[in-house]
C-alpha atoms as a PDB file:
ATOM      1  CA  UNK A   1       5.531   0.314  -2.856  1.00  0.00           C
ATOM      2  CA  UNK A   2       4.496  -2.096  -5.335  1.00  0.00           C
ATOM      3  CA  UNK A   3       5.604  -1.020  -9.293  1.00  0.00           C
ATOM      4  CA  UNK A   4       4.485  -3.676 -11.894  1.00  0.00           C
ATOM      5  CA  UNK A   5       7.267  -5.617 -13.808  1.00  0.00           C
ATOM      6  CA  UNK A   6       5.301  -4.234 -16.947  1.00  0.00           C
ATOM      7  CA  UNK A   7       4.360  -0.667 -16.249  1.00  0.00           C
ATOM      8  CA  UNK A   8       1.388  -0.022 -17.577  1.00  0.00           C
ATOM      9  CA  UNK A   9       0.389   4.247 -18.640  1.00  0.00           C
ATOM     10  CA  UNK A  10       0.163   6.631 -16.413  1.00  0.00           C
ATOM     11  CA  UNK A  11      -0.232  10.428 -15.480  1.00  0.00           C
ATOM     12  CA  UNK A  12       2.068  12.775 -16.086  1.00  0.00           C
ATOM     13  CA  UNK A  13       4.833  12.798 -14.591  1.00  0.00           C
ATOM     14  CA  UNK A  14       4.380   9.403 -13.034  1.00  0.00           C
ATOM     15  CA  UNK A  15       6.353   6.028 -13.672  1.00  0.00           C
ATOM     16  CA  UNK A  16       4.235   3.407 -12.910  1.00  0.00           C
ATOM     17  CA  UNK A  17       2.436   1.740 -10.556  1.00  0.00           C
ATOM     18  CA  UNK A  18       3.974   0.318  -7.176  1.00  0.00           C
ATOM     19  CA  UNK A  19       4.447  -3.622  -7.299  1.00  0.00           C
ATOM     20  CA  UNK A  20       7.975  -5.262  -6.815  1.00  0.00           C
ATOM     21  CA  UNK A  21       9.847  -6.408  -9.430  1.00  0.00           C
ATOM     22  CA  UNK A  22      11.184 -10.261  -9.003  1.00  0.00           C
ATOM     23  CA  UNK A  23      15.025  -8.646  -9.438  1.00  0.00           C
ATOM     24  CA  UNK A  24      14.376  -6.312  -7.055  1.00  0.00           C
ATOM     25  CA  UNK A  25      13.327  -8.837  -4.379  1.00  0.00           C
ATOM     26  CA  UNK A  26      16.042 -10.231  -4.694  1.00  0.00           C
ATOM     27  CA  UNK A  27      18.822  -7.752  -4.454  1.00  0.00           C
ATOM     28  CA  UNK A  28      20.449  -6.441  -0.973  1.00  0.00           C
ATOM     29  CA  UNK A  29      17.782  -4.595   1.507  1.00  0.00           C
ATOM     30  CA  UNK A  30      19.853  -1.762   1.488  1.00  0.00           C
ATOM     31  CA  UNK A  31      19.188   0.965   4.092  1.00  0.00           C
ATOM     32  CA  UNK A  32      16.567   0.456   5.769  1.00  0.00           C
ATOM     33  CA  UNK A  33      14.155   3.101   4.952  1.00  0.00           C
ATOM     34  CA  UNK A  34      11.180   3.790   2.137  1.00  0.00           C
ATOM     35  CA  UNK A  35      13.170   5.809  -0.204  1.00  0.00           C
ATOM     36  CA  UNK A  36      13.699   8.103   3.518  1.00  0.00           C
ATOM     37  CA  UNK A  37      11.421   7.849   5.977  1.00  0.00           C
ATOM     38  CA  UNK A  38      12.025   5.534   8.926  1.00  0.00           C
ATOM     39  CA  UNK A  39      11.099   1.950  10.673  1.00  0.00           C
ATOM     40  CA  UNK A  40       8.022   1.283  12.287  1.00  0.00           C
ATOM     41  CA  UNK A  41       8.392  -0.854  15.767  1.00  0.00           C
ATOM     42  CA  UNK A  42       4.938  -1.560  15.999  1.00  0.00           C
ATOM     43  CA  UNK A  43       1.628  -1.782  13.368  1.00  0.00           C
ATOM     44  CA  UNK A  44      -0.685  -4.620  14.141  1.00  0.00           C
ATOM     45  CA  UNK A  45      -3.137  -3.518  11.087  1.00  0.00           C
ATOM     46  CA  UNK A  46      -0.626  -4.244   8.495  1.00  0.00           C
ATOM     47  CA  UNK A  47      -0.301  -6.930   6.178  1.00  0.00           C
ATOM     48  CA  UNK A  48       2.198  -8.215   3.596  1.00  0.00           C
ATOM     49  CA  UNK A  49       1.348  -9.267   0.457  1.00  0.00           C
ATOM     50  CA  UNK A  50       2.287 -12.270  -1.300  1.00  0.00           C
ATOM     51  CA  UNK A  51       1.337 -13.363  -5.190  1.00  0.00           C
ATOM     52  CA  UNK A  52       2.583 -16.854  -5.427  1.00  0.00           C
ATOM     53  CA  UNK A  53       4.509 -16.719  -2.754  1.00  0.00           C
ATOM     54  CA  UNK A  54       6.488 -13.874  -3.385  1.00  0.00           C
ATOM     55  CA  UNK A  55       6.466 -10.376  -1.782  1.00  0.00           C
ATOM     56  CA  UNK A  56       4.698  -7.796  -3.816  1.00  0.00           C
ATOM     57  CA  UNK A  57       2.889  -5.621  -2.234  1.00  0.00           C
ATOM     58  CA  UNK A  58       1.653  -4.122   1.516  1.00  0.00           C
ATOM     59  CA  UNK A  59      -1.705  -3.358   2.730  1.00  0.00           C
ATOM     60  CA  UNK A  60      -4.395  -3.135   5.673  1.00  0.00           C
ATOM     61  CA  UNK A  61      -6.342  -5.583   7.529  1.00  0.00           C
ATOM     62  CA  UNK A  62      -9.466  -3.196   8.288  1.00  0.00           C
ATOM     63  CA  UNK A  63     -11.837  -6.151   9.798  1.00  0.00           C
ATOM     64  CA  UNK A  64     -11.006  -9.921  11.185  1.00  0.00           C
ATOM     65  CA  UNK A  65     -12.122 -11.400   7.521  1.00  0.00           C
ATOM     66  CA  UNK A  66     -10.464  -8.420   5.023  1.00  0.00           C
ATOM     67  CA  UNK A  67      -7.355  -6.916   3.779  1.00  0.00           C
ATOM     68  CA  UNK A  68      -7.493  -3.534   1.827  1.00  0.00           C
ATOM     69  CA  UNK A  69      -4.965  -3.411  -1.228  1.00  0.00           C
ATOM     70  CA  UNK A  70      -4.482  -2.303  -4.599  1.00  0.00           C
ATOM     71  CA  UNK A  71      -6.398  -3.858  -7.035  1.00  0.00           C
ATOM     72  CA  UNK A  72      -2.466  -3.926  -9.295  1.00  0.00           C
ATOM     73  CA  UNK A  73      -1.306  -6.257  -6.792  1.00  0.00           C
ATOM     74  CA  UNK A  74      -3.893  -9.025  -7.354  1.00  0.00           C
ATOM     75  CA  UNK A  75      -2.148 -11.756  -9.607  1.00  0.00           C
ATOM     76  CA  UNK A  76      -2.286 -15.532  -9.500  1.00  0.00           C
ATOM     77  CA  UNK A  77      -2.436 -17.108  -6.142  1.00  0.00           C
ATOM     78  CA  UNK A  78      -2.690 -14.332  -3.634  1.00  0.00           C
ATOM     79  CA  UNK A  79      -1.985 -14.955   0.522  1.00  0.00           C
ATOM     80  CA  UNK A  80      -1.019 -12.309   3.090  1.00  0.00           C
ATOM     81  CA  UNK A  81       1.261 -12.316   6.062  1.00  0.00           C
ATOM     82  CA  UNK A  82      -0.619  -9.863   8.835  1.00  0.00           C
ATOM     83  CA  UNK A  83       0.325  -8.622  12.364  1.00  0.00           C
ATOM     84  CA  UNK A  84       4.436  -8.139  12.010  1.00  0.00           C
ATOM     85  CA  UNK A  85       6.252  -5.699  10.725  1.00  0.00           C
ATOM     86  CA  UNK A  86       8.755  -8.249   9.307  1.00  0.00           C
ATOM     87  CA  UNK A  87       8.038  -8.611   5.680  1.00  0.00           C
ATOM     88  CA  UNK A  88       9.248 -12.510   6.147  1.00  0.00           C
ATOM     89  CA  UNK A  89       8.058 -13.904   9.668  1.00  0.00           C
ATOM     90  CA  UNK A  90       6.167 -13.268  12.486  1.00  0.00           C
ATOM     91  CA  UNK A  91       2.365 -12.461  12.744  1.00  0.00           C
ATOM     92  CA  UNK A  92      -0.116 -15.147  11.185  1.00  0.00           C
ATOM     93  CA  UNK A  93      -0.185 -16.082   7.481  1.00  0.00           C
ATOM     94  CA  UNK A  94      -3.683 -16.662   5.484  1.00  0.00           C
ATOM     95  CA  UNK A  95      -4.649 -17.374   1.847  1.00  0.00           C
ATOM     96  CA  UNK A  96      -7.127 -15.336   0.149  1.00  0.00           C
ATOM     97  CA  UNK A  97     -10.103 -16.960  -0.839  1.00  0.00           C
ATOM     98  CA  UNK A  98     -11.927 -14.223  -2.560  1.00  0.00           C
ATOM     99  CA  UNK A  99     -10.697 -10.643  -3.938  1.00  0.00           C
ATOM    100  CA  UNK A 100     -13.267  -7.930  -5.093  1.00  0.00           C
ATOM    101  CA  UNK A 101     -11.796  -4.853  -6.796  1.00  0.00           C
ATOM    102  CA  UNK A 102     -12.827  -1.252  -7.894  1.00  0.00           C
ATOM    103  CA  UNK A 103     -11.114   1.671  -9.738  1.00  0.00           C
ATOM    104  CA  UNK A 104      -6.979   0.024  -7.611  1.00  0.00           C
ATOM    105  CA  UNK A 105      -8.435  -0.536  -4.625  1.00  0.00           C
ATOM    106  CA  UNK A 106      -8.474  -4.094  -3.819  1.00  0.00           C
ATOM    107  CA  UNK A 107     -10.360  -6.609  -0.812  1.00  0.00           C
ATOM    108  CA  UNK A 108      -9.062  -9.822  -0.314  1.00  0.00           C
ATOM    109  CA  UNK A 109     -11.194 -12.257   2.179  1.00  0.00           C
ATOM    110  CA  UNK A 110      -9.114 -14.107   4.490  1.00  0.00           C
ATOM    111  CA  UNK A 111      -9.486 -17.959   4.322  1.00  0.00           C
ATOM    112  CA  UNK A 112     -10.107 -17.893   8.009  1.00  0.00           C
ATOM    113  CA  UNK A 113     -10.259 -14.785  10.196  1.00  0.00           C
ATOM    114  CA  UNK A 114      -7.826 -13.019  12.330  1.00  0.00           C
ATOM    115  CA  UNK A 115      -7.699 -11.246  15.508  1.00  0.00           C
ATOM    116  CA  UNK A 116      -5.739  -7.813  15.782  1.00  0.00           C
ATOM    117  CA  UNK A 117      -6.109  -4.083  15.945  1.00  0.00           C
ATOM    118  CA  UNK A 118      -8.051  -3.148  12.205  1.00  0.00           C
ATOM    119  CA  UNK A 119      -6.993   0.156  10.842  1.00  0.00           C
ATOM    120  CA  UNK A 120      -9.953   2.942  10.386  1.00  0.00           C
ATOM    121  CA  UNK A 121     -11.133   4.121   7.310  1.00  0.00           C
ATOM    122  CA  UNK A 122     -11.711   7.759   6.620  1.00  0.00           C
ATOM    123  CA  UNK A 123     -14.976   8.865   5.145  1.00  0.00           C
ATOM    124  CA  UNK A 124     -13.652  12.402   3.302  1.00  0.00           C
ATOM    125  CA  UNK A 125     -10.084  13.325   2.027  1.00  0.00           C
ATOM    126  CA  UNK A 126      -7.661  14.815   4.028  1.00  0.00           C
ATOM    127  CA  UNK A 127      -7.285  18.438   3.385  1.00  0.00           C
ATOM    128  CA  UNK A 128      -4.834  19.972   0.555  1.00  0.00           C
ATOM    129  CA  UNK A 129      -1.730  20.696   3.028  1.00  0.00           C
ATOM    130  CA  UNK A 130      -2.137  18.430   5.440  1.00  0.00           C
ATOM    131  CA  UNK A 131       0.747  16.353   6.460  1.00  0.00           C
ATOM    132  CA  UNK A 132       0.036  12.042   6.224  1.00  0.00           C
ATOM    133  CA  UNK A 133       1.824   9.354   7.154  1.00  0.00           C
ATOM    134  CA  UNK A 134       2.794   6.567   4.667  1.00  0.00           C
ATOM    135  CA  UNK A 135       3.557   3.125   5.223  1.00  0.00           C
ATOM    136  CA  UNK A 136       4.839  -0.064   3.518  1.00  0.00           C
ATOM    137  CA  UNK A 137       7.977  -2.475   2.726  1.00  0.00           C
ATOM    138  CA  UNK A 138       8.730  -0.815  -0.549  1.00  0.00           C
ATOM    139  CA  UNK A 139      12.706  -0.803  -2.254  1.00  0.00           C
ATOM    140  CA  UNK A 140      15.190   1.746  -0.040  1.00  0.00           C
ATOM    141  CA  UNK A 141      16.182   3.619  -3.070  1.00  0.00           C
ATOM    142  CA  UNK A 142      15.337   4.575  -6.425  1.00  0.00           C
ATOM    143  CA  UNK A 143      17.045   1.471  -8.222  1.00  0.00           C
ATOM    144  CA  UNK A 144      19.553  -1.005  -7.034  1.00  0.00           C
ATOM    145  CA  UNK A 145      17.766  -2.086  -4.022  1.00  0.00           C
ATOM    146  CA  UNK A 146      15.476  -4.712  -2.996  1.00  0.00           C
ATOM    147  CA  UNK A 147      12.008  -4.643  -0.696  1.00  0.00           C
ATOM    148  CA  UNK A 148      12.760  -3.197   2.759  1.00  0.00           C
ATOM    149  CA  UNK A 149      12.817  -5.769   5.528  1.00  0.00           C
ATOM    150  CA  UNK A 150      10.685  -4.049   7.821  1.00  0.00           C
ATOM    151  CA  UNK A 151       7.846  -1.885   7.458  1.00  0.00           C
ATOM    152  CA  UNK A 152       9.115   1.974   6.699  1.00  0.00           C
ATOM    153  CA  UNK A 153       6.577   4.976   7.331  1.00  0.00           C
ATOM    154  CA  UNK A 154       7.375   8.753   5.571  1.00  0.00           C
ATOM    155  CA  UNK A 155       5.339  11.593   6.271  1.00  0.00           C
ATOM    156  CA  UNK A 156       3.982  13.707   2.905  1.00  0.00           C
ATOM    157  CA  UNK A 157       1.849  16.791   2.329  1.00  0.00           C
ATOM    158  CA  UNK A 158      -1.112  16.411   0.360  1.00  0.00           C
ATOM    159  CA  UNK A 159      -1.607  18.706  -3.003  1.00  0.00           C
ATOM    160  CA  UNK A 160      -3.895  17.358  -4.897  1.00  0.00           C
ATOM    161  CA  UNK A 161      -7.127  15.596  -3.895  1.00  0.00           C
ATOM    162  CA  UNK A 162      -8.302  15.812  -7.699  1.00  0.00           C
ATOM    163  CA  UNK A 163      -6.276  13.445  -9.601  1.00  0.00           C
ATOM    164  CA  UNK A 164      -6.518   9.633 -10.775  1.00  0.00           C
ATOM    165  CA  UNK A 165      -5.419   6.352  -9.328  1.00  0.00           C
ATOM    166  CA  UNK A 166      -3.618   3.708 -12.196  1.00  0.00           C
ATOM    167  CA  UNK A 167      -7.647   2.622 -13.193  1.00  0.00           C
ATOM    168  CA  UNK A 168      -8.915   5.909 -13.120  1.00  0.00           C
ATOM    169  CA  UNK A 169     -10.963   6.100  -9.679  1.00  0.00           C
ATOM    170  CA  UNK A 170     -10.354   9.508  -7.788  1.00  0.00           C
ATOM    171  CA  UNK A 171      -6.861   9.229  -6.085  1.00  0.00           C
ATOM    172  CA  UNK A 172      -5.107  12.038  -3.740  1.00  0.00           C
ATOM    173  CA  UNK A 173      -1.429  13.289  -4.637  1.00  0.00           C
ATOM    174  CA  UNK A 174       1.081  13.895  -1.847  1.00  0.00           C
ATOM    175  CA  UNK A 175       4.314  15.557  -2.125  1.00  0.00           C
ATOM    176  CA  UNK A 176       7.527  13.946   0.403  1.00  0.00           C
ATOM    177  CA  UNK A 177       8.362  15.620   3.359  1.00  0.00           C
ATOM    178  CA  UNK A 178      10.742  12.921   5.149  1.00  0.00           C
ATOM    179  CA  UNK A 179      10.206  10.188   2.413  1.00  0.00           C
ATOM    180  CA  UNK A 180       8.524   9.037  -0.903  1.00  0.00           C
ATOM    181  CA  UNK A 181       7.035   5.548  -1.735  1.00  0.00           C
ATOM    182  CA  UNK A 182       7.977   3.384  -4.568  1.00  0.00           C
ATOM    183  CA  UNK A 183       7.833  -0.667  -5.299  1.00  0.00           C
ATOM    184  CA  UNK A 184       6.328  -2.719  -3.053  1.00  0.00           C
ATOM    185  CA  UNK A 185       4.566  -0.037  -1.072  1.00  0.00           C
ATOM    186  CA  UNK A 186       1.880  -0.176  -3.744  1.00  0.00           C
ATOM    187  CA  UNK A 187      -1.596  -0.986  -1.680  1.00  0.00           C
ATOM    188  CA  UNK A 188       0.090   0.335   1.910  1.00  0.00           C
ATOM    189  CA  UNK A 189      -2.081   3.437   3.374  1.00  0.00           C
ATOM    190  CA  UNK A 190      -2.112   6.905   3.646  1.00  0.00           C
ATOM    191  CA  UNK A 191      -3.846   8.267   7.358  1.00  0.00           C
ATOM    192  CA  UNK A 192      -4.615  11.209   8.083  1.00  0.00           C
ATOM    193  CA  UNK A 193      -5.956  11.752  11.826  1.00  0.00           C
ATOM    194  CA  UNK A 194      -5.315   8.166  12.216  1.00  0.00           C
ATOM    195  CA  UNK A 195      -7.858   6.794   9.750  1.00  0.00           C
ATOM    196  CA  UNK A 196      -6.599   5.272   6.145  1.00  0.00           C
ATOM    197  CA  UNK A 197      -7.242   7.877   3.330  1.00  0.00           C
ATOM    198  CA  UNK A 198      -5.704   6.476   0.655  1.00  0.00           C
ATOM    199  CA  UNK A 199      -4.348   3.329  -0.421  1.00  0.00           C
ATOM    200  CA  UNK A 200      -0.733   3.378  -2.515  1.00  0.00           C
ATOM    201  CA  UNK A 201      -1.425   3.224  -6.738  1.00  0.00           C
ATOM    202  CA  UNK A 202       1.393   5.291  -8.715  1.00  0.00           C
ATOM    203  CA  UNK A 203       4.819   6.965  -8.079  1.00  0.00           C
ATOM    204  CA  UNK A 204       7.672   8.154  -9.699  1.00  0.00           C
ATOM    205  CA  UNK A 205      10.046   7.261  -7.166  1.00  0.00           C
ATOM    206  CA  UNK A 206      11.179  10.282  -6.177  1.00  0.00           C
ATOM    207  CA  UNK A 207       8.688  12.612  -4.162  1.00  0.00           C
ATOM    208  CA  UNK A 208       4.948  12.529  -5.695  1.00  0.00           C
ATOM    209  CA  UNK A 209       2.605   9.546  -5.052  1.00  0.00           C
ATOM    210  CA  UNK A 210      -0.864   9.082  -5.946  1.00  0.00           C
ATOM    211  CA  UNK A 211      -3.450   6.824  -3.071  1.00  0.00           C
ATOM    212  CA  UNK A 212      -6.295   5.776  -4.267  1.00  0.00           C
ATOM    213  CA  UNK A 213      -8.972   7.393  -2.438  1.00  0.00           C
ATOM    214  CA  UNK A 214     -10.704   5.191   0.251  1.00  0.00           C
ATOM    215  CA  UNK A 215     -13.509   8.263   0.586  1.00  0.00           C
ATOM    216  CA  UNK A 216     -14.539   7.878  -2.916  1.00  0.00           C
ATOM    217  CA  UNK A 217     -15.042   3.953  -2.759  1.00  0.00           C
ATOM    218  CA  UNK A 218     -16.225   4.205   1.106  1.00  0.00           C
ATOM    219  CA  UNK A 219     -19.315   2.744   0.338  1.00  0.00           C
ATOM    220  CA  UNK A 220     -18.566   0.148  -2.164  1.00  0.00           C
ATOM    221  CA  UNK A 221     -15.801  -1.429   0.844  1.00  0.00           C
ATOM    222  CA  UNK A 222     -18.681  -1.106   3.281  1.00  0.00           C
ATOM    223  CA  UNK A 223     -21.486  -3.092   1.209  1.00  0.00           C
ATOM    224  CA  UNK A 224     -18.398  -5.705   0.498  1.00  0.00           C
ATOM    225  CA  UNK A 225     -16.127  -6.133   3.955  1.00  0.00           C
ATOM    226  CA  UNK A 226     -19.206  -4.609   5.862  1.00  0.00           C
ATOM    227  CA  UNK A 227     -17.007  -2.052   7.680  1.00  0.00           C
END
């Protein structure tokens, strides 16, 4: 996941929040995994995300005119690739023309629609102890390595459905079971029951993440990307 250059304050015990560093984009893909976890062959409902023109961060296309990100990743000239799970080709690329954001959630509107498979939303939190899935391109290891080449997924189990996202909206806390996230998975999802819970804000890079909860800002995304 996506970790900011400058990492702004956080809870305890976390380091910062998930955007990819320009030296770490640049370094060797390493093995390809999250920091664990595995490759994903197919995912038409994800999207890459690009700040001017680099890789940053991942994130959902939940309707033909809207991505779903964090609202960290948003910074200069925003444009998404959507469809592959190749962080560099395939799929269909779009600029953003728009981007609305509460607590660090994020909705970018497409400059021109797109036609795939949208991912669900959830309307409630998954339950303390279930087990997720997490996706995104984030770095294969805690330092050294660069963004993974193609999209990783980990599975986690949910502890904490009570804690904060990097701007202070309601977030869930998940503990790794096969994998954590880090930089560059910043804005990738959480599902549960295969609808998005959460959406990727903080780490520390080694097993506890915090999503932003999509339940808690269900109705602000619906009066905004009408889904």
């Amino acid at each position: 996941m996506r970790i900011r250059i400058a990492v702004a304050s956080l809870a305890t015990a976390l380091t910062g929040v998930l955007a990819v560093p320009a030296a770490a984009q640049a370094a060797d893909d390493g093995p390809q995994q999250i920091i664990g976890g595995s490759t994903v062959s197919s995912a038409p409902w994800v999207a890459a995300v690009f700040s001017n023109g680099s890789f940053t961060c991942s994130g959902t296309i939940i309707s033909a005119n809207y991505v779903l990100t964090a609202r960290h990743c948003i910074s200069g000239t925003m444009s998404v690739r959507v469809g592959s799970v190749s962080r560099s080709s395939g799929g269909v690329t779009r600029t953003v023309s728009s981007t609305t954001t509460r607590n660090d959630l994020a909705l970018m509107r497409l400059s021109s629609s797109v036609s795939t498979s949208y991912m669900p939303l959830a309307s409630s939190n998954p339950p303390v102890g279930s087990t997720n899935s997490i996706y995104g391109w984030g770095q294969t290891c805690y330092s050294g390595c660069g963004a993974s080449a193609t999209l990783k997924t980990a599975t986690v189990r949910v502890s904490s459905t009570n804690v904060t996202d990097a701007y202070g909206g309601q977030a869930i806390r998940s503990t790794a079971i096969s994998g954590a996230a880090w930089r560059g998975d910043s804005g990738g999802p959480e599902v549960y029951n295969g609808a998005q819970v959460g959406v990727a804000s903080t780490a520390d890079g080694q097993s506890i993440q915090n999503y932003g909860s999509v339940a808690y800002n269900r109705s602000w995304i619906s009066q905004v990307a009408g889904v």
